[in-house]
N, C-alpha and C. Protein backbone atom coordinates (compact mmCIF):
# COMPACT_ATOMS: atom_id res chain seq x y z
N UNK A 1 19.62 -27.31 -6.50
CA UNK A 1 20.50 -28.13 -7.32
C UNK A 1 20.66 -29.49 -6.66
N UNK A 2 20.64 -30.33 -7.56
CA UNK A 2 20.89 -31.99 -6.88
C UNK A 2 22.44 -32.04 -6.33
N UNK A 3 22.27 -32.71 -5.43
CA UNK A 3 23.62 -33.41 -4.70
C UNK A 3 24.71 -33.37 -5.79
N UNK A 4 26.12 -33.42 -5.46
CA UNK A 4 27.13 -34.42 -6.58
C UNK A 4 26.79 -35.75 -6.62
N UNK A 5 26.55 -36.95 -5.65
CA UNK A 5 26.52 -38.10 -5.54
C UNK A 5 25.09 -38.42 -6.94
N UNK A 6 24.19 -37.68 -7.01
CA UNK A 6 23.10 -37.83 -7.63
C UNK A 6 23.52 -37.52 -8.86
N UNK A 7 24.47 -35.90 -9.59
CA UNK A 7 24.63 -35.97 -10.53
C UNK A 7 25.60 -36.52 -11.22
N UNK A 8 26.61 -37.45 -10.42
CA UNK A 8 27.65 -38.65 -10.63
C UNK A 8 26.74 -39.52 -11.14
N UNK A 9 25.61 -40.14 -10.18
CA UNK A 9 24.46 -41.29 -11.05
C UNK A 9 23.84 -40.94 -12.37
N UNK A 10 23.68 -39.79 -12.80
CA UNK A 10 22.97 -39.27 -13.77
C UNK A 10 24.10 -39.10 -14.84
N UNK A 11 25.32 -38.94 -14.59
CA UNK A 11 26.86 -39.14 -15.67
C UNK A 11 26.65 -39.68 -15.91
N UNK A 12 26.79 -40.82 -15.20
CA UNK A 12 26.93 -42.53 -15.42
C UNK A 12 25.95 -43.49 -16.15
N UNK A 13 24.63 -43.02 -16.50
CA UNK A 13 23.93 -43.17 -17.44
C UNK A 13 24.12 -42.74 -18.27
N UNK A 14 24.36 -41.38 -18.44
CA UNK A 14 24.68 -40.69 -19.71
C UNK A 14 25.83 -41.53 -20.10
N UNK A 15 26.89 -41.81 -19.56
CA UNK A 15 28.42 -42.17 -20.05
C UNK A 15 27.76 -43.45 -20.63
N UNK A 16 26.80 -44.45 -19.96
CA UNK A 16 26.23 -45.60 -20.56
C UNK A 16 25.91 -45.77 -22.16
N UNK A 17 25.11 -44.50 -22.29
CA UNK A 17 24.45 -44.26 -23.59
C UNK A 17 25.74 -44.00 -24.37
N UNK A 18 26.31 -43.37 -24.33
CA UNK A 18 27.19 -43.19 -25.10
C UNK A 18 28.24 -44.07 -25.48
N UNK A 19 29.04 -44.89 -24.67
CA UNK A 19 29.23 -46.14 -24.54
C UNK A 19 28.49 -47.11 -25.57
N UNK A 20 27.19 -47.06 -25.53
CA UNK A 20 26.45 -47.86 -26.00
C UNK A 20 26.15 -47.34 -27.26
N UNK A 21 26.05 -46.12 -27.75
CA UNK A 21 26.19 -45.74 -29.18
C UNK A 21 27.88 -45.78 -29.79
N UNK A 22 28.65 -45.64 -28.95
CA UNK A 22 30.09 -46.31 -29.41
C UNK A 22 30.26 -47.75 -30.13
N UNK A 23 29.34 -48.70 -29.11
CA UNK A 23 29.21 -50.26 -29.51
C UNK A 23 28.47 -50.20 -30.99
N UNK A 24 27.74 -49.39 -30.51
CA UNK A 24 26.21 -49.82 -31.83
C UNK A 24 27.33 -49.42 -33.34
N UNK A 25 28.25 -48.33 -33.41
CA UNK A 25 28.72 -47.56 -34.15
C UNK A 25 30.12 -49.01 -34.59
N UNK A 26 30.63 -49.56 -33.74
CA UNK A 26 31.77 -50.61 -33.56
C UNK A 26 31.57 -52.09 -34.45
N UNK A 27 29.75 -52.37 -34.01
CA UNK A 27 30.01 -53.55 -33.81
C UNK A 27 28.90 -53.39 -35.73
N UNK A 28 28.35 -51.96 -35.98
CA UNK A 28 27.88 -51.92 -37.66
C UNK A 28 29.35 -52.01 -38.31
N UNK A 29 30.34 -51.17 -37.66
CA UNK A 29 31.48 -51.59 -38.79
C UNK A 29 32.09 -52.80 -38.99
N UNK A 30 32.15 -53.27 -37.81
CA UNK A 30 32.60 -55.07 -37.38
C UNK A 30 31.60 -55.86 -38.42
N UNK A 31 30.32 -55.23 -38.27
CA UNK A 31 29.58 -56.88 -39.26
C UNK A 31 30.17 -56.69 -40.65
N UNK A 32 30.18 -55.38 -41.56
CA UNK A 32 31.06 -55.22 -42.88
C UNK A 32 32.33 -56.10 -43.31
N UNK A 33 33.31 -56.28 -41.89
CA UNK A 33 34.59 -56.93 -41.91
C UNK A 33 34.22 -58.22 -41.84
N UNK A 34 33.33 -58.91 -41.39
CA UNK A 34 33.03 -59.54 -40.67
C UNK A 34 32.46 -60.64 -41.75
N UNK A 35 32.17 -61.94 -41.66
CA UNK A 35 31.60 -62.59 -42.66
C UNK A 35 30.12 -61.82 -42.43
N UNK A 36 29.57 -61.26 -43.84
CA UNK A 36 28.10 -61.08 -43.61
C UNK A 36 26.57 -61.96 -43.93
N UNK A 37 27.28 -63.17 -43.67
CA UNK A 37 26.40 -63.59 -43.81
C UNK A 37 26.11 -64.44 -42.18
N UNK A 38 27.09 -64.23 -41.49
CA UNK A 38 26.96 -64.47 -40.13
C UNK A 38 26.46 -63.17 -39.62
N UNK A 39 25.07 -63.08 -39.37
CA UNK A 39 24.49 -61.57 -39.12
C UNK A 39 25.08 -61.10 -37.42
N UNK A 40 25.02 -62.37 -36.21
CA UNK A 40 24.70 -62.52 -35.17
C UNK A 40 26.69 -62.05 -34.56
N UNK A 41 27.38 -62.91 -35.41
CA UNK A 41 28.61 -63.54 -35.14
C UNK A 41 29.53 -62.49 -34.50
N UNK A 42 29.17 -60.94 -34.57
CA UNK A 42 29.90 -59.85 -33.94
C UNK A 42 29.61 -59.73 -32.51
N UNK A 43 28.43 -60.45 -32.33
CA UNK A 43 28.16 -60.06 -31.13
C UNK A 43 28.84 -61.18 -30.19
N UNK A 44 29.84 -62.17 -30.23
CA UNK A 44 30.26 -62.96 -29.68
C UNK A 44 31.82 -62.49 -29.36
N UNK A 45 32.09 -61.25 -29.85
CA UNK A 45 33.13 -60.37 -29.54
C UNK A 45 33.08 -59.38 -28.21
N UNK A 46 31.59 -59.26 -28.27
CA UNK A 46 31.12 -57.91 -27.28
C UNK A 46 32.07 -57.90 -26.05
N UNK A 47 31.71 -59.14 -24.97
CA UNK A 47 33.05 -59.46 -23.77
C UNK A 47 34.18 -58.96 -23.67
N UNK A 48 34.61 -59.02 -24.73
CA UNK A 48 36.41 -58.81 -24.81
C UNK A 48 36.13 -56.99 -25.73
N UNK A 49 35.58 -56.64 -26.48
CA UNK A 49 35.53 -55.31 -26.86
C UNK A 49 34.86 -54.44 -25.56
N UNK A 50 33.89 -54.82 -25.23
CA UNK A 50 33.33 -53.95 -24.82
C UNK A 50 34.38 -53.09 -23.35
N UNK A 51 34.67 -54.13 -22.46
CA UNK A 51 35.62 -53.51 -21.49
C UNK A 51 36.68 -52.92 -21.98
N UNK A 52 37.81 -52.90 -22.96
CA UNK A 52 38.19 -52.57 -23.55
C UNK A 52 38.05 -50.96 -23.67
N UNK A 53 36.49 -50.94 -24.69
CA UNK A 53 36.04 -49.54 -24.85
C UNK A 53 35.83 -48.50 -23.71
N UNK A 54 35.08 -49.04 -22.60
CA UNK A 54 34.64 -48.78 -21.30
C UNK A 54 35.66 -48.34 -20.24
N UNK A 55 37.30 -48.82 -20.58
CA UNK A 55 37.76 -47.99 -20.19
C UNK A 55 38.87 -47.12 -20.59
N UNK A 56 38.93 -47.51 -22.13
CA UNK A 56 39.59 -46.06 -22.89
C UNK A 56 38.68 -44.85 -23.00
N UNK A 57 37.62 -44.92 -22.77
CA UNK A 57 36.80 -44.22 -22.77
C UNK A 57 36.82 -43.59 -21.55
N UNK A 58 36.59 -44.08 -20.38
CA UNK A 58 36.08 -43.47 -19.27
C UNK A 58 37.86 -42.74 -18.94
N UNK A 59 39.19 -43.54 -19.13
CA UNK A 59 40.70 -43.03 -18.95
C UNK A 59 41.02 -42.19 -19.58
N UNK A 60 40.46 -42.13 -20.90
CA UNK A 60 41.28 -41.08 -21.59
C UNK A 60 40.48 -39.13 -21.41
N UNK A 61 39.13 -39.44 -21.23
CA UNK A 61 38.36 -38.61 -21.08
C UNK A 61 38.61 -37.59 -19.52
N UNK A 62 38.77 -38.64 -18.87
CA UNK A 62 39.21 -38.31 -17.49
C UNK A 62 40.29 -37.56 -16.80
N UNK A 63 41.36 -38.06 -18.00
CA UNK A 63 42.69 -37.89 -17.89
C UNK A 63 42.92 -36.42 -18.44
N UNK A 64 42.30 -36.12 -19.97
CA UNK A 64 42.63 -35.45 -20.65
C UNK A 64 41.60 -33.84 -20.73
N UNK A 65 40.63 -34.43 -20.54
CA UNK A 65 39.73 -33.28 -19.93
C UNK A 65 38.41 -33.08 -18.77
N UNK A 66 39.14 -34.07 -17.62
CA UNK A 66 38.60 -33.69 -16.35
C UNK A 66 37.36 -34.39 -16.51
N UNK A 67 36.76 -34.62 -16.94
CA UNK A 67 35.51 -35.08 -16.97
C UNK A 67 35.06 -35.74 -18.45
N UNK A 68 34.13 -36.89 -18.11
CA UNK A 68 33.39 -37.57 -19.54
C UNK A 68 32.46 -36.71 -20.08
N UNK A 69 31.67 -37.34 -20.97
CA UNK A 69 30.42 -36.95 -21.79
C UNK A 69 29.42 -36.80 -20.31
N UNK A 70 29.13 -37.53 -20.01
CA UNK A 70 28.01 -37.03 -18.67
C UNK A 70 28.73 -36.22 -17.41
N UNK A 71 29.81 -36.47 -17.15
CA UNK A 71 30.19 -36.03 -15.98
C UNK A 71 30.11 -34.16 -16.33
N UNK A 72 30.29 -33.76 -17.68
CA UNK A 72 30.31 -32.50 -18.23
C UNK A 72 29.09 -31.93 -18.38
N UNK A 73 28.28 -32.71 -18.76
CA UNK A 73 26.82 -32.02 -19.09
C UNK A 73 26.03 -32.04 -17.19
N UNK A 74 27.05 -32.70 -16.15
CA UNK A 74 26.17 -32.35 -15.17
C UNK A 74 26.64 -31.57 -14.39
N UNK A 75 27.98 -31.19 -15.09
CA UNK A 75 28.99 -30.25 -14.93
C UNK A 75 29.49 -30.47 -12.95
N UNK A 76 30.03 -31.54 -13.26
CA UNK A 76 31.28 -32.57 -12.32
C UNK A 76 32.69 -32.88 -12.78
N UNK A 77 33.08 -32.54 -12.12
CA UNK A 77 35.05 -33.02 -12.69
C UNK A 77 35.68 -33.67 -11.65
N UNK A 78 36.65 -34.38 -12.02
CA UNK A 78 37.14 -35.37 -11.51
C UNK A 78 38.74 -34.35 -11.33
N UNK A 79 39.07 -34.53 -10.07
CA UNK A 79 40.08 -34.15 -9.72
C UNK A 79 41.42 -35.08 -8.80
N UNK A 80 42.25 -34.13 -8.47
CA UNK A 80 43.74 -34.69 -7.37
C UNK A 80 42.77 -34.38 -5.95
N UNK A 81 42.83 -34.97 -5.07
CA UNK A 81 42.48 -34.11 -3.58
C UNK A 81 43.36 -33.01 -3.34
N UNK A 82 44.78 -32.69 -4.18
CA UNK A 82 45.02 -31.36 -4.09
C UNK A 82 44.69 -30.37 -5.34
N UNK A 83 43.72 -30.26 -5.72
CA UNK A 83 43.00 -29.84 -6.82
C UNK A 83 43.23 -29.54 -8.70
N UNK A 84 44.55 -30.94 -8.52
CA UNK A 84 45.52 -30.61 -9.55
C UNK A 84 44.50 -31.60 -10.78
N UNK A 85 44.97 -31.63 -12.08
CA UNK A 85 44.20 -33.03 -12.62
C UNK A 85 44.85 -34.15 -12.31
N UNK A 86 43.94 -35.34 -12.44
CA UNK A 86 44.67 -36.46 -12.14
C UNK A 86 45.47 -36.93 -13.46
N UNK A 87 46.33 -37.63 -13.13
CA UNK A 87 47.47 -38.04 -14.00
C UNK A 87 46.87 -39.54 -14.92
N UNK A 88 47.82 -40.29 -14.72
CA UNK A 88 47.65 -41.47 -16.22
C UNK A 88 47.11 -42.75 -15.32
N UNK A 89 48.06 -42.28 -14.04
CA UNK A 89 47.64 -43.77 -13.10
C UNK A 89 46.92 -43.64 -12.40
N UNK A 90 46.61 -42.64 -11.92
CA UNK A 90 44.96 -42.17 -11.19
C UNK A 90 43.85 -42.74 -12.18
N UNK A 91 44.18 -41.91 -13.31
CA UNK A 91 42.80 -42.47 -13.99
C UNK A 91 42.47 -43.91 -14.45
N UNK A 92 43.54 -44.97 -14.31
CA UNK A 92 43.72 -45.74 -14.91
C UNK A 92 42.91 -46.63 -13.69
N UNK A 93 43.45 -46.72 -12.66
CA UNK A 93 43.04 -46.90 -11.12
C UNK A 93 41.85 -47.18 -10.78
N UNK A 94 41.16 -45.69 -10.73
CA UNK A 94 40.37 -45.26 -10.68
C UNK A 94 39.08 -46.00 -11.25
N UNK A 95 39.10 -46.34 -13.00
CA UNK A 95 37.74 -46.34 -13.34
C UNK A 95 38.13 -48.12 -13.25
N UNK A 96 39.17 -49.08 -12.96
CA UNK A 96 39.04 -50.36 -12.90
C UNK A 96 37.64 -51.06 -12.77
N UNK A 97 36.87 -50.30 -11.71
CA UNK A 97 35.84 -50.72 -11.26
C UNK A 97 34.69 -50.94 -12.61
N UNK A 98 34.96 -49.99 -13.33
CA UNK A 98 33.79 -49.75 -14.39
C UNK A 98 34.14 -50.68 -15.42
N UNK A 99 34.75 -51.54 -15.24
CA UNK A 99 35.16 -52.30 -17.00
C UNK A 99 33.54 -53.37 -16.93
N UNK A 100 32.93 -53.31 -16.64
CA UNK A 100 31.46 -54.19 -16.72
C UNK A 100 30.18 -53.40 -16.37
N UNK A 101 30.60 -52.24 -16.10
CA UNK A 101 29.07 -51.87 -15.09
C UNK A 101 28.67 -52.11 -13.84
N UNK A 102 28.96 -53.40 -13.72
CA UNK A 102 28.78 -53.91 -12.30
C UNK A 102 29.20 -53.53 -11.20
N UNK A 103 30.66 -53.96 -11.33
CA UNK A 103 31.98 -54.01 -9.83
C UNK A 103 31.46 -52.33 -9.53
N UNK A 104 31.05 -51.39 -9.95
CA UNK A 104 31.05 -49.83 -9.76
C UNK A 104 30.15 -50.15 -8.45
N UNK A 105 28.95 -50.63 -8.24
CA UNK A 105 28.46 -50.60 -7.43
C UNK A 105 29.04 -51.42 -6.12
N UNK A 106 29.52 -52.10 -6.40
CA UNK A 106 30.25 -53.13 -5.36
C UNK A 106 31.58 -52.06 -4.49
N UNK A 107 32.34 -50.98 -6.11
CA UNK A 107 32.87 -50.48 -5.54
C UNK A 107 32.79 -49.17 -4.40
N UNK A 108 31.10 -48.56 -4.61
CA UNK A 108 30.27 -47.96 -3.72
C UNK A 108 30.00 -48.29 -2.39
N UNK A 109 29.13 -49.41 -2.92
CA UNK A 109 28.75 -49.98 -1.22
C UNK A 109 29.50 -50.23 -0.55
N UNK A 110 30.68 -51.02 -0.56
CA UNK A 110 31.84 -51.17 0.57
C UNK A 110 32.65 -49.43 0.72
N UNK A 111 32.66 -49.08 -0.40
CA UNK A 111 33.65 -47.43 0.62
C UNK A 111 32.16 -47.02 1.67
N UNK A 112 30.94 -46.83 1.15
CA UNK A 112 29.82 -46.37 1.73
C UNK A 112 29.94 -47.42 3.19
N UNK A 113 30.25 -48.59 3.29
CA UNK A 113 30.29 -49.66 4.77
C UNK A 113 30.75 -49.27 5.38
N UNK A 114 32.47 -48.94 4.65
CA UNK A 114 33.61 -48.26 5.80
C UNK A 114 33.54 -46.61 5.85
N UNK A 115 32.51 -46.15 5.74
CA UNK A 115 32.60 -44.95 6.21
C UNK A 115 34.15 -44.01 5.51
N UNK A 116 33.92 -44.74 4.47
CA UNK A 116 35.22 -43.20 3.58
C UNK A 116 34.55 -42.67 2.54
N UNK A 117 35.23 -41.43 3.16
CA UNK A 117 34.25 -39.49 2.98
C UNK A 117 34.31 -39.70 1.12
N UNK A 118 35.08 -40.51 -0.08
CA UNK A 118 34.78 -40.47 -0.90
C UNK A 118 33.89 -41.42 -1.78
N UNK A 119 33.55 -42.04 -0.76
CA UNK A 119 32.54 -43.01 -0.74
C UNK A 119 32.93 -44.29 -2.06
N UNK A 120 33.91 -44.22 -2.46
CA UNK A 120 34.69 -45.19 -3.61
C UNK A 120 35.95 -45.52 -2.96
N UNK A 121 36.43 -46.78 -3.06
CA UNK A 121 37.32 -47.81 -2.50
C UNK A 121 38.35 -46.48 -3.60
N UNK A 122 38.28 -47.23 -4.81
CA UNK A 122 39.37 -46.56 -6.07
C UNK A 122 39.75 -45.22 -5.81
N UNK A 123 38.57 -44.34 -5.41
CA UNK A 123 38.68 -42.69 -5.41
C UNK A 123 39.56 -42.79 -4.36
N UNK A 124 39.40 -43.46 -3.65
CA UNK A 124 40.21 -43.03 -1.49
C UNK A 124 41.85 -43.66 -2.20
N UNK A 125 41.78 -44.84 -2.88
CA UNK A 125 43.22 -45.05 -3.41
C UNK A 125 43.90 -44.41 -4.12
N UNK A 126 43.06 -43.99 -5.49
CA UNK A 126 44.22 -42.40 -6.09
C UNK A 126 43.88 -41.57 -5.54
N UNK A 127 43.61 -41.10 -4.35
CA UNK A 127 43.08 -39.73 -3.66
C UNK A 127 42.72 -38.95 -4.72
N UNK A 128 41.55 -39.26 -5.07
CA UNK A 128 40.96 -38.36 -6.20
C UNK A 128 39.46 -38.40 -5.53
N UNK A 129 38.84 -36.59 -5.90
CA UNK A 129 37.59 -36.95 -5.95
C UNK A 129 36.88 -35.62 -7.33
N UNK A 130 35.52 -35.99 -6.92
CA UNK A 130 34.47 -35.63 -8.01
C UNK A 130 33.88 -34.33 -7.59
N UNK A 131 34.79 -33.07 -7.86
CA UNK A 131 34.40 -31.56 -7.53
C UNK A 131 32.72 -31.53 -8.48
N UNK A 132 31.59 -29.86 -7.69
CA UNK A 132 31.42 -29.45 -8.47
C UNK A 132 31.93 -28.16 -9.04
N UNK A 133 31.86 -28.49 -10.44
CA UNK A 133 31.93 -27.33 -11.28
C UNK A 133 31.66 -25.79 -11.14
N UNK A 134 30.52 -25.75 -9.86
CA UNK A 134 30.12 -24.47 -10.27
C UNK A 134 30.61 -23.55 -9.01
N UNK A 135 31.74 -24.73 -7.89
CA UNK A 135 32.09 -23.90 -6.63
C UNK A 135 32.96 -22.84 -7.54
C-alpha cells in the first residue's frame, strides 16, 4: 500500500478534478445569467469565485464528514490529534493554504524545513492530522 503522504497527493488531484467540474458546472450556469452574448465575460469572475468554492468545499467536507471526494476514495481522514473530528475552526484553519492551489505547497515545504512530524505549518496549528482509514 502507498504511504499516506502519497495518497494525500493523489486526494488532492482528485479534490482538483472535482473542484474543476464544480467550476465547469458554475461558470455553464453563470453564462445563462450572464449577458450571452459576452461568451468569454464569466470567466473574468473565476479569481473571486473560484477560492471561494475551494474552500467551502474543502471546509465543509472536512468538517462534516472527515474527509473530501479524494481524501475518501484513498480512504484518508482528517482528524483532532486526539482522534476526535475536527471542529469549524480547525477546518477553516487548516485548508487556508488551499484557496489557490499554490500556497499548499509553500505550506509543505517549510513544515517539511522545520522538521514538524505533520509536515503542514496549518496541520501543526489546529493539531490536526491525516489518519489512515484502514488502521
Amino acid at each position: 500500500m502507498a504511504s499516506v503522504f502519497s495518497r494525500r497527493v493523489i486526494a488532492y488531484i482528485l479534490d482538483f478534478f472535482v473542484v474543476s467540474a464544480f467550476m465547469w458546472i458554475l461558470s455553464y450556469l453563470c453564462y445563462f445569467v450572464m449577458n450571452p452574448y459576452e461568451t468569454f465575460a464569466v470567466y473574468q469572475y473565476f479569481p473571486i469565485i473560484l477560492p471561494i468554492l475551494i474552500l467551502v468545499y474543502f471546509i465543509f467536507l472536512e468538517k462534516t464528514k472527515g474527509a473530501t471526494v479524494g481524501k475518501a476514495l484513498m480512504y484518508i481522514e482528517v482528524r483532532s490529534r486526539n482522534g476526535a473530528r475536527i471542529n469549524w475552526a480547525q477546518a477553516i484553519v487548516r485548508n487556508l493554504s488551499k484557496i489557490y492551489w499554490v500556497p499548499i505547497v509553500f505550506d509543505w515545504g517549510i513544515g517539511k524545513l522545520l522538521g514538524m512530524d505533520n509536515n503542514r505549518i496549518l496541520g501543526n496549528i489546529t493539531k490536526t492530522v491525516v489518519i489512515d482509514e484502514f488502521r
